[in-house]
Protein backbone atom coordinates (compact mmCIF):
# COMPACT_ATOMS: atom_id res chain seq x y z
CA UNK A 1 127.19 23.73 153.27
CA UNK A 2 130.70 25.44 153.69
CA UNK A 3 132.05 21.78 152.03
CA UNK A 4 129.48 22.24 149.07
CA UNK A 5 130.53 25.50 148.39
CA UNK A 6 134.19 24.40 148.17
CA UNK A 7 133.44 21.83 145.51
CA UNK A 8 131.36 24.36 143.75
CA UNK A 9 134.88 26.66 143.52
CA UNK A 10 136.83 23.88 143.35
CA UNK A 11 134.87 22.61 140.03
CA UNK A 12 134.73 26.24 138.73
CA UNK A 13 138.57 25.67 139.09
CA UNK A 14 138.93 22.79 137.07
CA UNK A 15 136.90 23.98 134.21
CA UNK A 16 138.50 27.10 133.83
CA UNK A 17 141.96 25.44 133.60
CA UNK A 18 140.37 23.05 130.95
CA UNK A 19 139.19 25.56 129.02
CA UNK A 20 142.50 27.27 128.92
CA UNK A 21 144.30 24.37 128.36
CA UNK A 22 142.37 23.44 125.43
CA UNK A 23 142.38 27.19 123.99
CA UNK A 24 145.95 27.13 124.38
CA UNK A 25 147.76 25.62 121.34
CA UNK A 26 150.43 22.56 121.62
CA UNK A 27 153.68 23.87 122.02
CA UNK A 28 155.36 21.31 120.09
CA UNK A 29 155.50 20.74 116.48
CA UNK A 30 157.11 17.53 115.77
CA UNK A 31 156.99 14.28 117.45
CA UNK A 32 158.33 11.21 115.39
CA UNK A 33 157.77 8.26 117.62
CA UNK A 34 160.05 5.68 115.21
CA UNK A 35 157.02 3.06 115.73
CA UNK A 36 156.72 2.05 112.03
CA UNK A 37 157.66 3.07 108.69
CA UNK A 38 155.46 4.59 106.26
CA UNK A 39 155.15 4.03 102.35
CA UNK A 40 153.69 6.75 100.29
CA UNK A 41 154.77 9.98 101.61
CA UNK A 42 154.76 13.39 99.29
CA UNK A 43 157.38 15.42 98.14
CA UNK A 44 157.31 17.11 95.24
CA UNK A 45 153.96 16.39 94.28
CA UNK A 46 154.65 12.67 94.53
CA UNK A 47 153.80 9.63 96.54
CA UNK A 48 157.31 7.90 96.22
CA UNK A 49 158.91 8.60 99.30
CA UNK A 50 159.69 6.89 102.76
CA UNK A 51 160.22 7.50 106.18
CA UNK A 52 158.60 8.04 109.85
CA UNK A 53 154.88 10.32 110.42
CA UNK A 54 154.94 12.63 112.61
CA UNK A 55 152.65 12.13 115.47
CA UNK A 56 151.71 16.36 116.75
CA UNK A 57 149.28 16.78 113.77
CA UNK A 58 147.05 18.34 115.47
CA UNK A 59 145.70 21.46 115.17
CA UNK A 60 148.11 24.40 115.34
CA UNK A 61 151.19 21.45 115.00
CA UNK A 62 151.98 21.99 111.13
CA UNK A 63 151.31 24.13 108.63
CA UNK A 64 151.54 23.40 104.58
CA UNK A 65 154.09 24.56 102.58
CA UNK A 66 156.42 24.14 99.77
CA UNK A 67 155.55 22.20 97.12
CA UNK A 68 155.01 18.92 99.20
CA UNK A 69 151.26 18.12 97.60
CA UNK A 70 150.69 16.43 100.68
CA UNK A 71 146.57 16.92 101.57
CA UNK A 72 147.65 16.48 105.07
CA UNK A 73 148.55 19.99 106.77
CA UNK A 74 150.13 18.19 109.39
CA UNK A 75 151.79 15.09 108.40
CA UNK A 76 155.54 16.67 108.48
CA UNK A 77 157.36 13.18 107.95
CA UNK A 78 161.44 12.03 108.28
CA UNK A 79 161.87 11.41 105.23
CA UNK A 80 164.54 8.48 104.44
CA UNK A 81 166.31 8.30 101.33
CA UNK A 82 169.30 6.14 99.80
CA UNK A 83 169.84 2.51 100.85
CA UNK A 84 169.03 3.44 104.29
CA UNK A 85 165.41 3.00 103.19
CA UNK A 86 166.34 -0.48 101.64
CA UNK A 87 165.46 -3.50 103.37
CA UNK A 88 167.93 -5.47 101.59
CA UNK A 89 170.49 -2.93 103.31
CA UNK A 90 169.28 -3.53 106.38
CA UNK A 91 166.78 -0.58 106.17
CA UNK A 92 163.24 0.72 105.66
CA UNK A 93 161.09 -1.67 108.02
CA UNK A 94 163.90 -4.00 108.65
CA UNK A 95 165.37 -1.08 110.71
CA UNK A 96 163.44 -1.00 113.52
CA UNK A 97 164.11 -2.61 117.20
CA UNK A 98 161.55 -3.80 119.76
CA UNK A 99 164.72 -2.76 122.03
CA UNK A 100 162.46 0.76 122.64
CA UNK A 101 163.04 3.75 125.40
CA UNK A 102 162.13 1.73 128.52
CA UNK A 103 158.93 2.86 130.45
CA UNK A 104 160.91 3.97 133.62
CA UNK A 105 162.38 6.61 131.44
CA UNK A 106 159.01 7.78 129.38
CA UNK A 107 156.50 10.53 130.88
CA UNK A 108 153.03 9.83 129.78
CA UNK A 109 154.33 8.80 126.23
CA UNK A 110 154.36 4.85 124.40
CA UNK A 111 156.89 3.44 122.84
CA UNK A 112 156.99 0.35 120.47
CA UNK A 113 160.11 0.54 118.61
CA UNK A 114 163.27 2.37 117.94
CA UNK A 115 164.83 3.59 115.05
CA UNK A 116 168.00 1.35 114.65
CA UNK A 117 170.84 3.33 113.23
CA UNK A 118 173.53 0.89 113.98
CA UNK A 119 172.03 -1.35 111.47
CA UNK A 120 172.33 0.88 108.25
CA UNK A 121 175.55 3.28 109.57
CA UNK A 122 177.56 1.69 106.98
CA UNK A 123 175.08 2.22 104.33
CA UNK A 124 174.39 5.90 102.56
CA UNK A 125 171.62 8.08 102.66
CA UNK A 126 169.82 10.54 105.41
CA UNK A 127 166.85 10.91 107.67
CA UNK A 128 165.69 14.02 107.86
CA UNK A 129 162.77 16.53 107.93
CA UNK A 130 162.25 18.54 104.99
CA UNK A 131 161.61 21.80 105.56
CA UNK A 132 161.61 23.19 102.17
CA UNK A 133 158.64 20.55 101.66
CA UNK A 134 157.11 21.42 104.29
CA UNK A 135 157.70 24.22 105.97
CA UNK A 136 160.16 25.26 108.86
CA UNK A 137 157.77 25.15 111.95
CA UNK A 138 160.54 24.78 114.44
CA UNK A 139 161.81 28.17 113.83
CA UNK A 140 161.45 30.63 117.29
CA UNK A 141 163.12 32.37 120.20
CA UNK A 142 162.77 29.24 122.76
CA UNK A 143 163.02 25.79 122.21
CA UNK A 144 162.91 22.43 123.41
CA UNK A 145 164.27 19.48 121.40
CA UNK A 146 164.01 15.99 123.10
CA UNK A 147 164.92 12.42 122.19
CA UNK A 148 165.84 8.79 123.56
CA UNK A 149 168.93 7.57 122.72
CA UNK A 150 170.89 4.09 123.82
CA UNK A 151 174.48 3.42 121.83
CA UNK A 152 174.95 -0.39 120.50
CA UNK A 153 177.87 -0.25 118.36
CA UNK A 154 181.33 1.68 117.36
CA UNK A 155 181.24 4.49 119.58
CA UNK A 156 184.89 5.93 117.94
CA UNK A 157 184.56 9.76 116.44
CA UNK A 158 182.12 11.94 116.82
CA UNK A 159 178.10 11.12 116.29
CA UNK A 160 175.34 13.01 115.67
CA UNK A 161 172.01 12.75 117.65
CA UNK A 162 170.22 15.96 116.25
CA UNK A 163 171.13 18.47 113.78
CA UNK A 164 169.61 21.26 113.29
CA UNK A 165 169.74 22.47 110.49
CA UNK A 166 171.81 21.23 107.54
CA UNK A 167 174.33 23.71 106.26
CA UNK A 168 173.47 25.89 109.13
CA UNK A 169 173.57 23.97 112.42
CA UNK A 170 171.49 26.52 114.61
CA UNK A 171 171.54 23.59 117.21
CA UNK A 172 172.53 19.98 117.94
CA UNK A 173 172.67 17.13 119.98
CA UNK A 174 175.97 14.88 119.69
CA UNK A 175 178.51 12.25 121.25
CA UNK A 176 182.07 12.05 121.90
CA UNK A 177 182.89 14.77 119.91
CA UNK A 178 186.57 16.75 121.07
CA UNK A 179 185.08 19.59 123.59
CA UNK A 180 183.59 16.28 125.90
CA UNK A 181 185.93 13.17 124.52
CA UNK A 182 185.28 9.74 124.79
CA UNK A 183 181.46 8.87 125.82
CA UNK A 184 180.23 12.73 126.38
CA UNK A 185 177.26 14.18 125.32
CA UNK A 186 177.17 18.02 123.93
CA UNK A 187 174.36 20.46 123.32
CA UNK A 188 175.79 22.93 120.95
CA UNK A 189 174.17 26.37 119.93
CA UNK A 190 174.97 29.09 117.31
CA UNK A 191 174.45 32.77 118.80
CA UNK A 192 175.25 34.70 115.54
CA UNK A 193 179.05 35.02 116.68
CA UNK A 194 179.95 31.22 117.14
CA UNK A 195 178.94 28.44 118.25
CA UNK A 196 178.11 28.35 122.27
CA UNK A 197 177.60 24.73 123.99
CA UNK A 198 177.23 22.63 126.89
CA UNK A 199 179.14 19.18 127.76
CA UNK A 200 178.78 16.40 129.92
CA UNK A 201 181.84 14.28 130.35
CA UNK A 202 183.35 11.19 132.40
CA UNK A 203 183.36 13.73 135.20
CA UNK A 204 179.89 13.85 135.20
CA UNK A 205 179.06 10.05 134.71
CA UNK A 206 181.79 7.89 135.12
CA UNK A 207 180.61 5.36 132.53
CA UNK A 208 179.79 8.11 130.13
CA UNK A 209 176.91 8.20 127.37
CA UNK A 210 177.72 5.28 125.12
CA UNK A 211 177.78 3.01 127.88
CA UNK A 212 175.13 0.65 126.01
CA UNK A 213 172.34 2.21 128.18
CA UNK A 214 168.83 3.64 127.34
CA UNK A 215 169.24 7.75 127.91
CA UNK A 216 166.71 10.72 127.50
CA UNK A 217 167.74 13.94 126.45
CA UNK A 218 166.49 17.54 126.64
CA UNK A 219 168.11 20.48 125.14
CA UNK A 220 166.13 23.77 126.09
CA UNK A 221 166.85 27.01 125.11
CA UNK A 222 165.15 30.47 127.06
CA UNK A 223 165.19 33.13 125.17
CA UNK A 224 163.62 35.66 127.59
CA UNK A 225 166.26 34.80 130.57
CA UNK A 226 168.81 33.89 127.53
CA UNK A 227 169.67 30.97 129.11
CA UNK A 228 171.04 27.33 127.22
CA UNK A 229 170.29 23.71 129.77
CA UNK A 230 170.60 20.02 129.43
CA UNK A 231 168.85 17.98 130.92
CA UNK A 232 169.80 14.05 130.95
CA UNK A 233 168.46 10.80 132.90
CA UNK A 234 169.45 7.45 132.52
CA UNK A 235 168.36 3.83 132.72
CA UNK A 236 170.04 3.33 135.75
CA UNK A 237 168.04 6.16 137.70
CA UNK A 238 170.74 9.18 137.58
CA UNK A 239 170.27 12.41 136.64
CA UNK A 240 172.44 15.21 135.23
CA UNK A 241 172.03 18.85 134.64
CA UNK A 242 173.60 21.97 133.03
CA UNK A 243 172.74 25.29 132.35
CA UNK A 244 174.34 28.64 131.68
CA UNK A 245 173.13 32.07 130.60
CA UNK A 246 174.72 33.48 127.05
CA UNK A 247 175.60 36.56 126.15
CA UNK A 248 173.89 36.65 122.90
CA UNK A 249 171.11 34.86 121.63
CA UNK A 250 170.59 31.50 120.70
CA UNK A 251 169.39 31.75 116.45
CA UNK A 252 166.97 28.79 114.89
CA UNK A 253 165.86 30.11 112.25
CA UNK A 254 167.69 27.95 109.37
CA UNK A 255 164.96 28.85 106.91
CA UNK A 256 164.06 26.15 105.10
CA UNK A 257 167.00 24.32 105.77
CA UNK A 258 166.64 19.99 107.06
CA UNK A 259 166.84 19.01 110.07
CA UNK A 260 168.82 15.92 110.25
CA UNK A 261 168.45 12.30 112.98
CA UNK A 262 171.29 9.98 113.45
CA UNK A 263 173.92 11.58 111.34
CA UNK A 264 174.60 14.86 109.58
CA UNK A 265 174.57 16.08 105.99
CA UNK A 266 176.81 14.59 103.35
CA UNK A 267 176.59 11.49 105.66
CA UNK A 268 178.69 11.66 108.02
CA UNK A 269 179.27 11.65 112.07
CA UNK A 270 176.96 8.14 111.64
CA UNK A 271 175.41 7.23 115.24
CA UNK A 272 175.90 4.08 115.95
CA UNK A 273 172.76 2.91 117.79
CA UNK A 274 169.26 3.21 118.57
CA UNK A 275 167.28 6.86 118.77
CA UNK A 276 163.11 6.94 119.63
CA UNK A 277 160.89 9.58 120.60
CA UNK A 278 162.42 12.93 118.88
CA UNK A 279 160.38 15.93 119.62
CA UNK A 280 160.62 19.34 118.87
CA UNK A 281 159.04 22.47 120.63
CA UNK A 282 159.13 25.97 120.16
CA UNK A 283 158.76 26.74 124.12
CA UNK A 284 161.12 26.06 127.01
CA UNK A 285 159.28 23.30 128.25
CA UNK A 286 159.10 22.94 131.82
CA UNK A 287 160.31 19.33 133.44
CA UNK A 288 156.91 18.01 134.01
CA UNK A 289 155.97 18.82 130.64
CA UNK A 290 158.99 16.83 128.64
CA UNK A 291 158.43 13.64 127.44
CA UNK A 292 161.38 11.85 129.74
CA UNK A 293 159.99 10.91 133.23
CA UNK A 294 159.98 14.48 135.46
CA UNK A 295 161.40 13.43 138.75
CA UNK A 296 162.42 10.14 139.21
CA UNK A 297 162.09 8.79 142.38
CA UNK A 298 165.45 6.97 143.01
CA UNK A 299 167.20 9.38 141.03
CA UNK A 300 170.84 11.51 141.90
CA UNK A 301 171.47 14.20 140.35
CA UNK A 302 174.45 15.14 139.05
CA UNK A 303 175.98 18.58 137.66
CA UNK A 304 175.10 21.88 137.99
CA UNK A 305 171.63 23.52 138.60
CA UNK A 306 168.15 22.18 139.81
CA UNK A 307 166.01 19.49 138.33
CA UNK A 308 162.98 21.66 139.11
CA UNK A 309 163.64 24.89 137.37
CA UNK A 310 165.95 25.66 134.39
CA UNK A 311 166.61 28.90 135.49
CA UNK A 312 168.27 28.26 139.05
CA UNK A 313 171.32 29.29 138.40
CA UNK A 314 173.12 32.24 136.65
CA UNK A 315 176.47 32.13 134.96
């Protein structure tokens, strides 16, 4: 009887955590897989345009704006433009690589294809979001913004992972740039005041970031303990963390500005390899939450802080 009764509370459990789990709405608001490209997109109206769907278009995971004319609330597309939608140019659906983020490295998440920007970094155009088409969804206090990256070619000058957003830069992801030199990986933020940011170097991993390896990235932002962390495992099973607490706080909102993948406006800082899985949140997504594998078994960490909570230390 006494065992009954503790299945009885132990199912009364369960389906109160579903129900607030499926009350509560999705936290992120863009997830562009790079699977497959996509003909027919809208903007402006019209079905001429290019790119990569976005796969959280669900409900509460896009809203309608601008003058898209898109009848899907939610479809919130990368748009690709110039001859890096060309096949002839080595774009469009020529661009893609079966070489995808390996399944040691994914949490829950599949992964077909990558988005190969090696192959087109000598051609011109942009991928990006358009948030004046659209609507600027990933526009809050906290954030989380994750991707997959793995460098193939040049790795010279700086490159850009993520920038957000064009002509405003409220946050970005990029490589080798001069605050973490050759093979470093930055998460940069803009507080109002400047521009605030967190490196990992050679110190931290000998071989660096453009060491022709598959790596995950997560750049999280707190608002409420004001703190700035990133997060990074690799192929090889290593882990490496950052965090520090800012003085002011971290500011999103571009407006209706882009947010740019693989380079940054007027085409430059050109990444020269492969990026899958970029999602965007507007929470501080815990670790078992991201979309890179939570705690890796063989892994070592590296750095400063605690792979289990972003807060552990203060600066």
């Amino acid at each position: 009887m006494r065992i009954l009764k503790r299945e009885n509370h132990l199912l009364m459990l369960l389906m109160i955590v579903c129900v607030i789990s499926s009350a509560a709405p999705a936290a992120y608001v863009h997830h562009w897989k790079m699977d497959a490209w996509a003909d027919g997109l809208y903007i402006n109206g019209s079905t001429d345009t290019h790119g990569i769907l976005d796969s959280a278009d669900g409900a509460g995971q896009g809203t309608i704006a601008g003058n898209s004319g898109d009848p899907n609330p939610a479809h919130d597309p990368l748009y690709v433009w110039g001859d890096m939608e060309n096949p002839d140019s080595g774009g469009g659906e020529n661009a893609f690589s079966s070489d995808a983020a390996p399944s040691n490295l994914r949490n829950g998440i599949s992964s077909s294809h990558s988005f190969n920007f090696n192959a087109v970094r000598e051609v011109g155009g942009n991928m990006f979001y358009a948030a004046d088409q659209y609507g600027n969804e990933y526009d809050s206090g906290s954030f989380t913004a994750e991707l997959f990256f793995k460098q193939i070619g040049d790795t010279s000058g700086t490159q850009t992972l993520l920038w957000a957003k064009e002509g405003h830069a409220a946050s970005h992801l990029q490589l080798n740039t001069g605050a973490s030199g050759d093979g470093g990986l930055e998460f940069w933020g803009y507080d109002g005041n400047g521009f605030v940011n967190l490196v990992l170097t050679k110190d931290d991993r000998a071989a660096g970031f453009q060491d022709g390896m598959w790596h995950y990235a997560a750049a999280r932002y707190d608002q409420v303990a004001n703190e700035m962390s990133l997060l990074v495992y690799s192929e090889d099973g290593n882990a490496y963390f950052k965090d520090q607490t800012l003085t002011n706080d971290i500011l999103i909102s571009g407006g209706t500005n882009n947010i740019m993948i693989g380079r940054r406006e007027a085409e430059v800082e050109r990444f020269a390899g492969l990026i899958d899985e970029v999602r965007l949140s507007n929470e501080t997504l815990s670790n078992p939450d991201l979309i890179g594998v939570p705690e890796p078994t063989t892994a070592v960490l590296f750095g400063i802080g605690s792979l289990l909570y972003t807060r552990k230390r203060k600066a």
